[in-house]
Protein backbone atom coordinates (compact mmCIF):
# COMPACT_ATOMS: atom_id res chain seq x y z
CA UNK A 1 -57.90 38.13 9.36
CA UNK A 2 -56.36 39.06 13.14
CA UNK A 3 -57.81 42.39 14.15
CA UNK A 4 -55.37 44.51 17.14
CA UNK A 5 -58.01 46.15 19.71
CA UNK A 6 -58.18 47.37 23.35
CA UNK A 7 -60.69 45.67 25.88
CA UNK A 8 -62.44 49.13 26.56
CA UNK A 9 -64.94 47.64 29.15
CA UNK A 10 -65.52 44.46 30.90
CA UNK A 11 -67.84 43.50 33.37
CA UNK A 12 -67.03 40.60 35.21
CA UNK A 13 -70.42 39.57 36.75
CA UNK A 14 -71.82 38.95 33.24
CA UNK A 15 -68.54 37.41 31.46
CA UNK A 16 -68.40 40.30 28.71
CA UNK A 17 -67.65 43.63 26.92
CA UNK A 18 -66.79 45.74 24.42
CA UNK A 19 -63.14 46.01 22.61
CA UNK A 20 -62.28 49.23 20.66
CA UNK A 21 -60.65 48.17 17.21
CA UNK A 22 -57.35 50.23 16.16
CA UNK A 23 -58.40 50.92 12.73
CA UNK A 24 -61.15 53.35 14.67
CA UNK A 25 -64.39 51.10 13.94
CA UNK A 26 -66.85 50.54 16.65
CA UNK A 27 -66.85 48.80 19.17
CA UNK A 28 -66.91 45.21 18.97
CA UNK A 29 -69.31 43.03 21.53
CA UNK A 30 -66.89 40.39 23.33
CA UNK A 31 -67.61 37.62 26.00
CA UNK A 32 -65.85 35.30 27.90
CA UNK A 33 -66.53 32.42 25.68
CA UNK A 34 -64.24 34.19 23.03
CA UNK A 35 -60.90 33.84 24.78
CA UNK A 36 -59.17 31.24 23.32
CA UNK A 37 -57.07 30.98 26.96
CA UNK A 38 -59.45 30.80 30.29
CA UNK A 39 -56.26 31.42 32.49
CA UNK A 40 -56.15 34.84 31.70
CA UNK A 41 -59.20 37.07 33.29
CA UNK A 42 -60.01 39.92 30.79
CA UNK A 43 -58.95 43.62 31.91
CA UNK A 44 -59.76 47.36 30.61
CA UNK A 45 -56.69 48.37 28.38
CA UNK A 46 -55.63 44.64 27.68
CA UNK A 47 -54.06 44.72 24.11
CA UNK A 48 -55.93 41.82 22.33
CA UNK A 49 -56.32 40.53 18.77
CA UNK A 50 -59.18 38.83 17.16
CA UNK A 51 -61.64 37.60 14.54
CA UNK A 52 -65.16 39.41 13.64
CA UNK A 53 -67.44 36.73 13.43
CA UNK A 54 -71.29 36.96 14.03
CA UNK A 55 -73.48 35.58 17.12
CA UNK A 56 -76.72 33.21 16.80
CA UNK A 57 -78.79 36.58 16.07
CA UNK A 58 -76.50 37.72 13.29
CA UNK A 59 -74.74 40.38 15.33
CA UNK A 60 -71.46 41.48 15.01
CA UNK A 61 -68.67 39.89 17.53
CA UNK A 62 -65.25 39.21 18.20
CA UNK A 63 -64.18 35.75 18.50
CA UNK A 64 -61.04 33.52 19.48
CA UNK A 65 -59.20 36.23 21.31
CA UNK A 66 -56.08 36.20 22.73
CA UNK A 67 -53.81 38.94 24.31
CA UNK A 68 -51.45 40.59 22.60
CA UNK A 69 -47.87 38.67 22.06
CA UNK A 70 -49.92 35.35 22.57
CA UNK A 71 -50.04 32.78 19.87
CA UNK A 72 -53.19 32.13 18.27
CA UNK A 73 -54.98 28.89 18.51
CA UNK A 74 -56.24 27.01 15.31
CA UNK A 75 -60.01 26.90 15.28
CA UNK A 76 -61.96 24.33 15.89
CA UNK A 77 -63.78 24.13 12.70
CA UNK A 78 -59.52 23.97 11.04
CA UNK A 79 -59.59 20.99 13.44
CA UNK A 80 -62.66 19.39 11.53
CA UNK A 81 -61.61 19.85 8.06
CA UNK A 82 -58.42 18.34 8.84
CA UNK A 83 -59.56 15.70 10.68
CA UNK A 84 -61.99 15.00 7.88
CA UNK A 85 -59.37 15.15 4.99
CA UNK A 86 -57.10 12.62 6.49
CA UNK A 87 -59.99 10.68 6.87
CA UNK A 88 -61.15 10.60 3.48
CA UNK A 89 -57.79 9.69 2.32
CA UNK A 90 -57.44 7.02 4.39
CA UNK A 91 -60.71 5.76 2.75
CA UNK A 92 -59.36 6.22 -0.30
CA UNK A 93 -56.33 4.11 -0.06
CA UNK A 94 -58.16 1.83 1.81
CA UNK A 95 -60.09 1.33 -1.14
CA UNK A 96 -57.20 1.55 -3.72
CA UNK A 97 -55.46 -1.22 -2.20
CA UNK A 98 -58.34 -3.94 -2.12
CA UNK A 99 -59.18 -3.07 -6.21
CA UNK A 100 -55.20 -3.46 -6.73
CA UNK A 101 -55.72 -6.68 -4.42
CA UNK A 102 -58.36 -8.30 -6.60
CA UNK A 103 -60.84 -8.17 -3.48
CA UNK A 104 -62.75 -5.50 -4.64
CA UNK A 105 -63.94 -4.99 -8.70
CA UNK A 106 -62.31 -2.12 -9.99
């Protein structure tokens, strides 16, 4: 689920800062690494919207932001799974057609 914030501060030198959530939650930890588009440099009182998510430690996050209006950008793990289903179903029909061949036993 999208979440609408405001980049409340930013600190360039270390790539990352804090967005305030509209629904009046805390603030949420953000870095650079988040954005989902590296043309655009972060600014205090960009409109944004994101996903919580969780860092190595377990903390909360934001991740794949983009500014407000922009599009977002399927995941990377949405990627995988589809890259992995058409793969597996290629396997499968693969598989069909030599046991409706006769090449392999069915």
């Amino acid at each position: 689920m999208r979440i609408n914030g405001k980049i409340k501060h930013w600190n360039r030198q270390k790539a990352y800062g804090f967005i305030t959530p509209e629904s009046g939650e805390d603030d949420v930890f953000i870095h650079i690494r988040a954005f989902q588009n590296n043309s655009h440099k972060p600014a205090i009182g960009q409109q944004v919207t994101f996903e919580m998510s969780t860092d190595k430690r377990g903390r909360p996050c934001a991740a794949n932001v983009t500014l407000q209006g922009e599009k977002p950008v399927a995941s990377a793990q949405t990627n995988q799974k589809k890259f992995y289903l058409i793969g597996a179903i290629i396997i499968l029909a693969v598989v069909a057609i030599l046991a409706l061949a006769g090449v392999l036993p069915i």
